[in-house]
PDB file of N, CA and C in Angstrom:
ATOM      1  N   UNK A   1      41.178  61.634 106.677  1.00  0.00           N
ATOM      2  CA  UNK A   1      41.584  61.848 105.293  1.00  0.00           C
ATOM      3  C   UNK A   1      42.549  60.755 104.888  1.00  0.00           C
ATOM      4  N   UNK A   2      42.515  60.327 103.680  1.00  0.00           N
ATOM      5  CA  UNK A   2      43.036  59.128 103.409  1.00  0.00           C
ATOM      6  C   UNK A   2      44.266  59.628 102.520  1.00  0.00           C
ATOM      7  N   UNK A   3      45.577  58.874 102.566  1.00  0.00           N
ATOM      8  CA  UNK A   3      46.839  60.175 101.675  1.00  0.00           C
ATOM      9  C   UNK A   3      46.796  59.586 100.490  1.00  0.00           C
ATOM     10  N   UNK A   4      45.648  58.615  99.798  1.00  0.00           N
ATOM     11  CA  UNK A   4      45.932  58.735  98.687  1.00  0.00           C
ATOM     12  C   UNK A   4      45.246  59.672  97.702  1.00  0.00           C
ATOM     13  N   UNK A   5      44.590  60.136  98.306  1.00  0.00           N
ATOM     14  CA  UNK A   5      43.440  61.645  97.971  1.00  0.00           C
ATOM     15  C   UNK A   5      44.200  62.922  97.886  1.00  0.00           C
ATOM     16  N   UNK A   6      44.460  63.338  96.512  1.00  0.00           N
ATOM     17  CA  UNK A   6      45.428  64.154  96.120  1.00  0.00           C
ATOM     18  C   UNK A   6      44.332  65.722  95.668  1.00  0.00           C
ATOM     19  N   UNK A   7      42.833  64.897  95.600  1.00  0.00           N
ATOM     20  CA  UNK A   7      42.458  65.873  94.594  1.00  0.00           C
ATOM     21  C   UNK A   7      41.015  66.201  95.858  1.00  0.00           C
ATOM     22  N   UNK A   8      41.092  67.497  95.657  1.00  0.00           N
ATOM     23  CA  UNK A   8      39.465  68.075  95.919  1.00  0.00           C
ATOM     24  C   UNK A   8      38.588  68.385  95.001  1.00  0.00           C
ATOM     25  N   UNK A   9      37.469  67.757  94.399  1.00  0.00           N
ATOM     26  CA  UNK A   9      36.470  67.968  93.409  1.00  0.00           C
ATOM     27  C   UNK A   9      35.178  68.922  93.776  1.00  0.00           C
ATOM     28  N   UNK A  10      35.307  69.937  93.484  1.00  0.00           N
ATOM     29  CA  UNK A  10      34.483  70.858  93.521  1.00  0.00           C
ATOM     30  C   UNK A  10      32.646  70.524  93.273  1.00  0.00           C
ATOM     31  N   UNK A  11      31.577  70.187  94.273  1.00  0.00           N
ATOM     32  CA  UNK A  11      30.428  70.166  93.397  1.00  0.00           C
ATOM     33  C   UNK A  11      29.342  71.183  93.569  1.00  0.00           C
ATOM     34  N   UNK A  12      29.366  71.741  92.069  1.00  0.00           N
ATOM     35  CA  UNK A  12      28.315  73.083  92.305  1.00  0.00           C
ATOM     36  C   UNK A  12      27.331  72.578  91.704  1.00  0.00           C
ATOM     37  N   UNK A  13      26.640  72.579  92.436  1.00  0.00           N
ATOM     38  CA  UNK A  13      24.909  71.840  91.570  1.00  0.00           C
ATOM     39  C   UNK A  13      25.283  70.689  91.115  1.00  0.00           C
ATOM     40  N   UNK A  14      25.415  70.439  89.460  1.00  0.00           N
ATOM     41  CA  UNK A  14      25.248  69.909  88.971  1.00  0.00           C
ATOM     42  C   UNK A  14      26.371  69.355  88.081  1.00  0.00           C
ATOM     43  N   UNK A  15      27.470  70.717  88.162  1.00  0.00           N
ATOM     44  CA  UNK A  15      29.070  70.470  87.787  1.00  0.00           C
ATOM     45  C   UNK A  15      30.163  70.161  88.498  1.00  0.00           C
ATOM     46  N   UNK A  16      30.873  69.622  87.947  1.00  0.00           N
ATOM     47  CA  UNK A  16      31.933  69.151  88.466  1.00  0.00           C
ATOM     48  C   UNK A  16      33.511  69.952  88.421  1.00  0.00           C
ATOM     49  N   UNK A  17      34.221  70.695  89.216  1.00  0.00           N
ATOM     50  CA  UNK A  17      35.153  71.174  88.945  1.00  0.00           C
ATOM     51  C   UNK A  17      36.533  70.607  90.039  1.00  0.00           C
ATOM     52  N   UNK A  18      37.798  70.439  89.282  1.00  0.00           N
ATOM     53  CA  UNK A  18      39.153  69.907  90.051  1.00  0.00           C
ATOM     54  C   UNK A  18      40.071  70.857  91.210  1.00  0.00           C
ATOM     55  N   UNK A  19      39.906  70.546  91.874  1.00  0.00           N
ATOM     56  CA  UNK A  19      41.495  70.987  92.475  1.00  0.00           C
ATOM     57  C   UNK A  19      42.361  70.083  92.971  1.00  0.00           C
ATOM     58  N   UNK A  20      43.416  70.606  93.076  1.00  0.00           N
ATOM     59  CA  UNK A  20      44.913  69.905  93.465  1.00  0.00           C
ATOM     60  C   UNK A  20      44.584  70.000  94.631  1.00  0.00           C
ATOM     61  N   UNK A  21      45.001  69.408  95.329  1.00  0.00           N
ATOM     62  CA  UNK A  21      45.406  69.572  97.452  1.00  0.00           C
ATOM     63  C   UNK A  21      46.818  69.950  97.381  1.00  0.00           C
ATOM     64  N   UNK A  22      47.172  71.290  97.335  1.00  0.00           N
ATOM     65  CA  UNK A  22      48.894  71.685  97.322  1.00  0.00           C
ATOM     66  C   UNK A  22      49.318  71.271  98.827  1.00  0.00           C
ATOM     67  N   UNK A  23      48.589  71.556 100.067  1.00  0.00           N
ATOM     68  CA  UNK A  23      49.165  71.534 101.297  1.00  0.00           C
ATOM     69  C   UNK A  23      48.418  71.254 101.932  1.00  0.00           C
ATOM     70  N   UNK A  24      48.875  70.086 103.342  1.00  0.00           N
ATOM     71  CA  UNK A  24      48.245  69.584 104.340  1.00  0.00           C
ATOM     72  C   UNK A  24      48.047  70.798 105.490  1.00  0.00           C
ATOM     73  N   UNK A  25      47.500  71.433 105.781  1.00  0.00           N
ATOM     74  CA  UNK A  25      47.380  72.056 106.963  1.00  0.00           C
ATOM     75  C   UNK A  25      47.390  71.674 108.455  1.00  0.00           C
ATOM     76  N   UNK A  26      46.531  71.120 108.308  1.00  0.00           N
ATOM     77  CA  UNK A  26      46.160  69.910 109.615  1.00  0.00           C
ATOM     78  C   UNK A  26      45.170  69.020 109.194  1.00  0.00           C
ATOM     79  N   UNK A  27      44.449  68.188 110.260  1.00  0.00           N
ATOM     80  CA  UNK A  27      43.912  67.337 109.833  1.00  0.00           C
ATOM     81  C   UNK A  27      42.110  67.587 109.439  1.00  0.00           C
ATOM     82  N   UNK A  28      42.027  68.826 109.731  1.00  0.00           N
ATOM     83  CA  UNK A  28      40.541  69.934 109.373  1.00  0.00           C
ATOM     84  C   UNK A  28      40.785  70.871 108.367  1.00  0.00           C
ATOM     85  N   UNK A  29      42.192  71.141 107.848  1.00  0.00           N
ATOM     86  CA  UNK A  29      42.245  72.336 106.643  1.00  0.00           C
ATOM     87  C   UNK A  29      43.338  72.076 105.670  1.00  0.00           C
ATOM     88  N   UNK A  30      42.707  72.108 104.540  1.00  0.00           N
ATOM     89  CA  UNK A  30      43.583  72.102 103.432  1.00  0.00           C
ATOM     90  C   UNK A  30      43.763  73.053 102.385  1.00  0.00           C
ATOM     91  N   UNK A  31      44.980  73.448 101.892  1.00  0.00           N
ATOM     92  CA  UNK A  31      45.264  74.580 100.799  1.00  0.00           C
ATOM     93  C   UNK A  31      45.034  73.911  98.906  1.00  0.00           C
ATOM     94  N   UNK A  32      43.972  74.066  98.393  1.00  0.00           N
ATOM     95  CA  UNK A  32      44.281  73.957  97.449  1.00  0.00           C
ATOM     96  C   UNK A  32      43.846  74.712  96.255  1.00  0.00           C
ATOM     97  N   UNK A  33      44.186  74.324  94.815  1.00  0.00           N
ATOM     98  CA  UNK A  33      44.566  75.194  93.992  1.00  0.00           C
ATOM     99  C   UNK A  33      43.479  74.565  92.913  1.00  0.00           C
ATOM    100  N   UNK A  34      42.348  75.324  91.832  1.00  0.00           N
ATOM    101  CA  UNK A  34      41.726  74.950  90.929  1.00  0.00           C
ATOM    102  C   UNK A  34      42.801  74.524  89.965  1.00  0.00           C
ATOM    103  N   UNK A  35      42.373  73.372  89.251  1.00  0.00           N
ATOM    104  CA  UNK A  35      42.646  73.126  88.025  1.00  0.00           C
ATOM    105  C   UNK A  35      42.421  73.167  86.417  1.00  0.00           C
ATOM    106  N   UNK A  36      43.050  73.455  85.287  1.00  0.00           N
ATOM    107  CA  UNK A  36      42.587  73.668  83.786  1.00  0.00           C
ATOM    108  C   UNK A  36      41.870  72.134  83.836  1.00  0.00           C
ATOM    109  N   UNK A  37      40.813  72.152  82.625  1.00  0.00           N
ATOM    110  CA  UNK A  37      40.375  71.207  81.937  1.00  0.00           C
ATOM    111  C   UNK A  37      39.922  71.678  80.270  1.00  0.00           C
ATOM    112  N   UNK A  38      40.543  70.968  79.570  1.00  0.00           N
ATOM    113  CA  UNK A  38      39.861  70.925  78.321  1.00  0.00           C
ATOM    114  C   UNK A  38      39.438  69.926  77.502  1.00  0.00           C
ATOM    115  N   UNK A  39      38.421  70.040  76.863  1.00  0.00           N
ATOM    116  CA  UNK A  39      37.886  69.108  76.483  1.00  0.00           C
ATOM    117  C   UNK A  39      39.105  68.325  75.284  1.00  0.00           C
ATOM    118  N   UNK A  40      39.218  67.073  75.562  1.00  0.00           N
ATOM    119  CA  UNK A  40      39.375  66.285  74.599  1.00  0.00           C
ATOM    120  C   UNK A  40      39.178  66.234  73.065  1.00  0.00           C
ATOM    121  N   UNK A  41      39.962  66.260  71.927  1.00  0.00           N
ATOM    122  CA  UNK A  41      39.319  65.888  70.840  1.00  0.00           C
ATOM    123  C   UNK A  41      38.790  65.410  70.116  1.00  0.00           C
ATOM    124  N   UNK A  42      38.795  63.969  70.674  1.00  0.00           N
ATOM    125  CA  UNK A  42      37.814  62.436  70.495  1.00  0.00           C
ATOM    126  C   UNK A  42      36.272  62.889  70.713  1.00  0.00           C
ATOM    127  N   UNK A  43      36.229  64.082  71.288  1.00  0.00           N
ATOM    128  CA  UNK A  43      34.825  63.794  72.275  1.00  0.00           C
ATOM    129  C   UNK A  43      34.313  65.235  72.150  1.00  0.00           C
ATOM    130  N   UNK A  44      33.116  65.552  70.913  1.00  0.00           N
ATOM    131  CA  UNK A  44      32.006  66.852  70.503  1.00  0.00           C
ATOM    132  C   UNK A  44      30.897  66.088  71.499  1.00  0.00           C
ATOM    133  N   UNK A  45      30.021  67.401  71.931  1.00  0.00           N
ATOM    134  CA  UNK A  45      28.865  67.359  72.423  1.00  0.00           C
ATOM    135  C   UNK A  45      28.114  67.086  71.005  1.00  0.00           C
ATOM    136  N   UNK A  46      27.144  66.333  71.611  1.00  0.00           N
ATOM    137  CA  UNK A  46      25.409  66.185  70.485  1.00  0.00           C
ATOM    138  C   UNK A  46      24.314  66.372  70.637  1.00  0.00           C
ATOM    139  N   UNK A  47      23.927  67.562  69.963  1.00  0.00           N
ATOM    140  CA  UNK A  47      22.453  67.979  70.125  1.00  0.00           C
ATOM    141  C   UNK A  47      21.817  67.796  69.616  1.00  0.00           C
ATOM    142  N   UNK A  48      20.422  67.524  70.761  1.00  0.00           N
ATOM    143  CA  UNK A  48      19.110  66.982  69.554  1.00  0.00           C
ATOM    144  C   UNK A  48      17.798  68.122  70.232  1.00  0.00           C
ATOM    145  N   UNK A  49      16.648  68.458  69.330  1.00  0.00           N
ATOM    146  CA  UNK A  49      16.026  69.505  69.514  1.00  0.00           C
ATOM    147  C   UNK A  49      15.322  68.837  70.891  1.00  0.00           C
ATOM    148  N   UNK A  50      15.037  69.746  72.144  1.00  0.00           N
ATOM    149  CA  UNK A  50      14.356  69.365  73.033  1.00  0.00           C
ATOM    150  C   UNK A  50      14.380  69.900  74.039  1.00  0.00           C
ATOM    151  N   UNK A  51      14.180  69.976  74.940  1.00  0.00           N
ATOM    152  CA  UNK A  51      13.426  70.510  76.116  1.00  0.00           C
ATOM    153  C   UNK A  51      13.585  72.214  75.644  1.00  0.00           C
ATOM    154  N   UNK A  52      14.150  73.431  76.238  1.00  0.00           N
ATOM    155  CA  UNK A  52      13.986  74.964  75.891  1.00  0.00           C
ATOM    156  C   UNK A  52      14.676  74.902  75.012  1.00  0.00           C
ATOM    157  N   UNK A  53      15.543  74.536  74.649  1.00  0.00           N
ATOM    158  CA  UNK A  53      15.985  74.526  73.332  1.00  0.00           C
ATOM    159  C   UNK A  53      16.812  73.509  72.732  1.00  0.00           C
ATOM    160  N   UNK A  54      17.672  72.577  73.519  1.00  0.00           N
ATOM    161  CA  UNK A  54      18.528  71.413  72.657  1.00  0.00           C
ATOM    162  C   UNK A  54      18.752  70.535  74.107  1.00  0.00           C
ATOM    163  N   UNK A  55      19.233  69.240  73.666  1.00  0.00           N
ATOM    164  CA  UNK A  55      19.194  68.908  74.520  1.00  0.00           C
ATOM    165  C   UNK A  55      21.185  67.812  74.539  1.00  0.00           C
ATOM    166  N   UNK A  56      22.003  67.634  75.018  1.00  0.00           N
ATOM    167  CA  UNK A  56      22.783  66.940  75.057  1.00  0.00           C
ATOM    168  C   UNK A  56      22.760  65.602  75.171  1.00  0.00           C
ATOM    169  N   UNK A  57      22.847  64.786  73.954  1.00  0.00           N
ATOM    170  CA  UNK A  57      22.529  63.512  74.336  1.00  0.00           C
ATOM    171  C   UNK A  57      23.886  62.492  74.795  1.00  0.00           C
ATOM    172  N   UNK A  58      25.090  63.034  74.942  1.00  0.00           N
ATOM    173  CA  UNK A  58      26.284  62.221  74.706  1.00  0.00           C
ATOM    174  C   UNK A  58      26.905  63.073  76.051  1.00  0.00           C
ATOM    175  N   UNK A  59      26.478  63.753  76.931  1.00  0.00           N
ATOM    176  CA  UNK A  59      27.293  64.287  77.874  1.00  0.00           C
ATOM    177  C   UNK A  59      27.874  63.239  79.732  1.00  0.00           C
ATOM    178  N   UNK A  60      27.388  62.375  79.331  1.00  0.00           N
ATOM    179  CA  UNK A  60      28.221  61.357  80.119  1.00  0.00           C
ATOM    180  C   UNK A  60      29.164  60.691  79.543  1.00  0.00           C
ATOM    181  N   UNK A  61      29.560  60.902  78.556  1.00  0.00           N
ATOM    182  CA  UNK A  61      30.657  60.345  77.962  1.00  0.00           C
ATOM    183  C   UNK A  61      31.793  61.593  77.563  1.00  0.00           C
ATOM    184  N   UNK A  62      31.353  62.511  78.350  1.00  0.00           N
ATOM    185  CA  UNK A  62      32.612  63.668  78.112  1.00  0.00           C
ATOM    186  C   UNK A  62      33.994  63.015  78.771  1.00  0.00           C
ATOM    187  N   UNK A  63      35.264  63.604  78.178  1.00  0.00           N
ATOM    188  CA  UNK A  63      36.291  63.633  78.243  1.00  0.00           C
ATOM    189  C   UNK A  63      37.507  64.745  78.068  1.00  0.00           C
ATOM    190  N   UNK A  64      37.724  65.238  79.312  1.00  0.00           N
ATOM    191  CA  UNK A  64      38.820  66.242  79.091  1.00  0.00           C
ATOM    192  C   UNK A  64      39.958  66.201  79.619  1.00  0.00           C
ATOM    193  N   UNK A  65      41.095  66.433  79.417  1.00  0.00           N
ATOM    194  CA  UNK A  65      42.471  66.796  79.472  1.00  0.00           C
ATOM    195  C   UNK A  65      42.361  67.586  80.910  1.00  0.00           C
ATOM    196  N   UNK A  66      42.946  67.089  82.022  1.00  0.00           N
ATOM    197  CA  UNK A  66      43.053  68.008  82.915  1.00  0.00           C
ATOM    198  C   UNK A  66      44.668  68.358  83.698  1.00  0.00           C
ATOM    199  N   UNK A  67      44.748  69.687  84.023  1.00  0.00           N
ATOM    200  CA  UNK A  67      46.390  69.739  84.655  1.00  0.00           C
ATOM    201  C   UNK A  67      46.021  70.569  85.089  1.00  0.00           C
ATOM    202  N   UNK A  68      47.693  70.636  86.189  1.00  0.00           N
ATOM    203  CA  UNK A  68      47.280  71.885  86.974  1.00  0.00           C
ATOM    204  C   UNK A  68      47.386  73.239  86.262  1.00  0.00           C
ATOM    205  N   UNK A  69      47.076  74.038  87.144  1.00  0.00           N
ATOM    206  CA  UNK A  69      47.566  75.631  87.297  1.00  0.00           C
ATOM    207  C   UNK A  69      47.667  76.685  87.707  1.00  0.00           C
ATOM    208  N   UNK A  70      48.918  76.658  87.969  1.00  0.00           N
ATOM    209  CA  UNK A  70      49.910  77.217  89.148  1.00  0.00           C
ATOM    210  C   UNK A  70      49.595  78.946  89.133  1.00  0.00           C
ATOM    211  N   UNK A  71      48.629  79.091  88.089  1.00  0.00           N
ATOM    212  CA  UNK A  71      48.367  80.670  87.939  1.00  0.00           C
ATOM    213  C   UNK A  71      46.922  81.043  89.141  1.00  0.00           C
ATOM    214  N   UNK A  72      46.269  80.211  89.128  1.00  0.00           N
ATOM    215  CA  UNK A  72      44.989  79.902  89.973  1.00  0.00           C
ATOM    216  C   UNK A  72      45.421  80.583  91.894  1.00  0.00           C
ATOM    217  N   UNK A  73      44.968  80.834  92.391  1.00  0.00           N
ATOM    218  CA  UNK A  73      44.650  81.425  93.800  1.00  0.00           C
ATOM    219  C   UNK A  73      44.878  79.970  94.819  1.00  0.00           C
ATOM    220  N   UNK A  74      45.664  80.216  95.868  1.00  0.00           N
ATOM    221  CA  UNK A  74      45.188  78.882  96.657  1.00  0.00           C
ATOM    222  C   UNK A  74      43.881  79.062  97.320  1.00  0.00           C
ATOM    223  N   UNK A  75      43.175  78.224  97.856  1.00  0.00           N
ATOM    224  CA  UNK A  75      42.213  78.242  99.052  1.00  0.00           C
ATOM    225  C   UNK A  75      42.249  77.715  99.797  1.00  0.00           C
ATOM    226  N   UNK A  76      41.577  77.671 101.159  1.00  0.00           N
ATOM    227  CA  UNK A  76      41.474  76.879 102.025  1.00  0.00           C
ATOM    228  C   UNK A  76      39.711  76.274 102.493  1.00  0.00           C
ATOM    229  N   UNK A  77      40.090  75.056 102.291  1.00  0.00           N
ATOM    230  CA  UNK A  77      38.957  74.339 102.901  1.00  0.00           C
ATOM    231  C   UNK A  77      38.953  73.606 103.769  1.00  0.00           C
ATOM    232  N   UNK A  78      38.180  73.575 104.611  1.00  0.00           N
ATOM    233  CA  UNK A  78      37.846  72.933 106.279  1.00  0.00           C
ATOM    234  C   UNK A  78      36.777  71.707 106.279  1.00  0.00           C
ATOM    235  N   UNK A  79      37.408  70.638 106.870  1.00  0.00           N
ATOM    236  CA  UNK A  79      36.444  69.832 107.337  1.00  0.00           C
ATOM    237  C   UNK A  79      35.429  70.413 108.300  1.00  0.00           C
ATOM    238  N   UNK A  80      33.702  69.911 108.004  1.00  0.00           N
ATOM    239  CA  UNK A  80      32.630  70.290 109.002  1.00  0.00           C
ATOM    240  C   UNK A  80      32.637  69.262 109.991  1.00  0.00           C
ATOM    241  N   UNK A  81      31.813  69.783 110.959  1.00  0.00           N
ATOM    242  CA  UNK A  81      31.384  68.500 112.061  1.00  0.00           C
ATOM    243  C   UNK A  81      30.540  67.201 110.821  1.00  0.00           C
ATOM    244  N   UNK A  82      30.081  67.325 109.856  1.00  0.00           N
ATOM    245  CA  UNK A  82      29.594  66.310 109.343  1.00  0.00           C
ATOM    246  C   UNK A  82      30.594  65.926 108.440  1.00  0.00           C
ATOM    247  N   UNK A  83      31.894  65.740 108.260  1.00  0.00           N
ATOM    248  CA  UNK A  83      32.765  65.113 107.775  1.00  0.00           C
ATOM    249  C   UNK A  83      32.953  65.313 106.436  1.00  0.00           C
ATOM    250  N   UNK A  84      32.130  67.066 105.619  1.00  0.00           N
ATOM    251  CA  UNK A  84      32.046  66.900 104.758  1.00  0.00           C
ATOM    252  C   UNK A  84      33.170  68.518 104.369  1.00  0.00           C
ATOM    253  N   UNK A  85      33.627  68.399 103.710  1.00  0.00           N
ATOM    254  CA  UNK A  85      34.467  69.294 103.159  1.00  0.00           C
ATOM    255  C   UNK A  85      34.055  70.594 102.512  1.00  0.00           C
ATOM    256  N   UNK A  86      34.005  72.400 103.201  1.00  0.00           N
ATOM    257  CA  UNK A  86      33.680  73.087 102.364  1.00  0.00           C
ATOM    258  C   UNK A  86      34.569  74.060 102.420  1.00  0.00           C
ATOM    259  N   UNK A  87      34.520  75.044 101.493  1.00  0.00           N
ATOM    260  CA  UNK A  87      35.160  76.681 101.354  1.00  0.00           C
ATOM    261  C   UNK A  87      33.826  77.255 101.171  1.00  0.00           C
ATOM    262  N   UNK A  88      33.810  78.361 102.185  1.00  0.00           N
ATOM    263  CA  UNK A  88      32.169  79.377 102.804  1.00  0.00           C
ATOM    264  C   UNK A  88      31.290  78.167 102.434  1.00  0.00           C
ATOM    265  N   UNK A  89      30.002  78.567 101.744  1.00  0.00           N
ATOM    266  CA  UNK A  89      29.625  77.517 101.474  1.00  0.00           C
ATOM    267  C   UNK A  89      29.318  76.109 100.489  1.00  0.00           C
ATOM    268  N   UNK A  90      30.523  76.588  99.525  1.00  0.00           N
ATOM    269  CA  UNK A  90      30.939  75.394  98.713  1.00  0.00           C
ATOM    270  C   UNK A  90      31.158  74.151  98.961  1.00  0.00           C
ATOM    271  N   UNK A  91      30.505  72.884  98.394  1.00  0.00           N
ATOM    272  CA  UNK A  91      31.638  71.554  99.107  1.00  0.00           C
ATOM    273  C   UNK A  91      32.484  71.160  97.845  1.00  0.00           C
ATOM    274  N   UNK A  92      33.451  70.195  98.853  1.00  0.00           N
ATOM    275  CA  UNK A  92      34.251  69.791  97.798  1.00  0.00           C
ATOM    276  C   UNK A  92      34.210  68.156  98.632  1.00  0.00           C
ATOM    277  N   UNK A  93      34.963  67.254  97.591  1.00  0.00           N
ATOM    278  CA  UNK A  93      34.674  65.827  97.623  1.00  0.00           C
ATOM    279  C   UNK A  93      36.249  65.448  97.491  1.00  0.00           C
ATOM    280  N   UNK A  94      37.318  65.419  98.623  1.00  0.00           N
ATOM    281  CA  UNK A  94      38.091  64.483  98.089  1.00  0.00           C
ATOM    282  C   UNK A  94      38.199  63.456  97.166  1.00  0.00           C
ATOM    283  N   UNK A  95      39.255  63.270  96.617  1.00  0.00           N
ATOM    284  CA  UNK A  95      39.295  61.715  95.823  1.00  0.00           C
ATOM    285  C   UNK A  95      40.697  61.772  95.317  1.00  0.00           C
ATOM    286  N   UNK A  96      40.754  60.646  94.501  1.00  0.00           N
ATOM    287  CA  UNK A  96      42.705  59.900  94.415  1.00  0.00           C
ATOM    288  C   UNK A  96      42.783  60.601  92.952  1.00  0.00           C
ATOM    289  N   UNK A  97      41.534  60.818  91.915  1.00  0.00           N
ATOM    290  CA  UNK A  97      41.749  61.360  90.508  1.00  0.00           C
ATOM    291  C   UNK A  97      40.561  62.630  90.469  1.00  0.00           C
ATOM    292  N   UNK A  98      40.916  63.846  90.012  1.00  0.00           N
ATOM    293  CA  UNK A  98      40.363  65.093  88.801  1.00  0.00           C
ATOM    294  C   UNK A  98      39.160  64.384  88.414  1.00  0.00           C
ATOM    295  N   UNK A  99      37.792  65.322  88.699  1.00  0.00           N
ATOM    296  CA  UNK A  99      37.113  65.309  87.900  1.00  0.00           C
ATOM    297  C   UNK A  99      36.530  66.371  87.816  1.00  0.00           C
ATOM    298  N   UNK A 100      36.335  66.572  86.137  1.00  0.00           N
ATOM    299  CA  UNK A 100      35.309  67.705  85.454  1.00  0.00           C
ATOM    300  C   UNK A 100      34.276  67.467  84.785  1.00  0.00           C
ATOM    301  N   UNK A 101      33.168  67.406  84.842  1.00  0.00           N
ATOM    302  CA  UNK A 101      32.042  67.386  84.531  1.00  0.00           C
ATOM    303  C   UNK A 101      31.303  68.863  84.375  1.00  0.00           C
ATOM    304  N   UNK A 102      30.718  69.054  82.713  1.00  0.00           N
ATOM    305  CA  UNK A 102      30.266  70.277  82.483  1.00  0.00           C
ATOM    306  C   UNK A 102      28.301  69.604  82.573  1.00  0.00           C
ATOM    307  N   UNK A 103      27.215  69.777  83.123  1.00  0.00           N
ATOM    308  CA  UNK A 103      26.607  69.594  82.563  1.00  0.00           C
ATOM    309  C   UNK A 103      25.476  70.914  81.338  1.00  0.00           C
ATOM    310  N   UNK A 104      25.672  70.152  80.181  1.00  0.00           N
ATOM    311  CA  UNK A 104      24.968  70.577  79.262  1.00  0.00           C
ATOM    312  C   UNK A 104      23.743  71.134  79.104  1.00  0.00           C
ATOM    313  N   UNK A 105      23.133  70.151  80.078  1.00  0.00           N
ATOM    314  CA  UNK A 105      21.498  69.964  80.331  1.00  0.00           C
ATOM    315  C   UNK A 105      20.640  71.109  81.194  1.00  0.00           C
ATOM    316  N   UNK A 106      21.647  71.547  81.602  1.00  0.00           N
ATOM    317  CA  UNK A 106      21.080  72.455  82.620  1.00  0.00           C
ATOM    318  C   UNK A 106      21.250  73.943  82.302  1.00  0.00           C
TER     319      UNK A 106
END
């Protein structure tokens, strides 16, 4: 684990959700905490008619406001023998910055 990796990024399918890393455990488990995101005001979704019903044409260019919050549950997640990070069977993706990604499309 590298210490400039503050954040665990949650990936479920196709979305993207933040957590903080509150505490080092050891070098296989870490405590951390989900984070708020809200969308930005610069930045509406755009729909155009298509596939079951609309389709998002501007959703890689989302932008949201993210911080912590301290109201959220800690967890703990464990490094696997394949070096990849989960809670049961969730993974998460270290990294140095938050990311949230909603996708639209799906």
């Amino acid at each position: 684990m590298t210490t400039e990796c503050k954040y665990a990024n949650h990936y479920g399918w196709t979305d993207i959700t933040p957590y903080k890393i509150v505490k080092h455990v050891s070098d296989k488990t870490l405590e951390i905490r989900r984070m708020k995101a809200e969308r930005c005001g610069d930045w509406t979704p755009e729909f155009v008619q298509g596939g079951f019903s609309a389709i998002c044409v501007n959703q890689t260019d989302q932008r949201w406001f993210i911080t912590s919050d301290s109201e959220e549950p800690v967890l703990r997640i464990r490094r696997h023998k394949d070096g990849r990070w989960y809670h049961r069977q969730s993974l998460f993706r270290l990294a140095v910055e938050p990311i949230y990604f909603y996708d639209y499309n799906f």
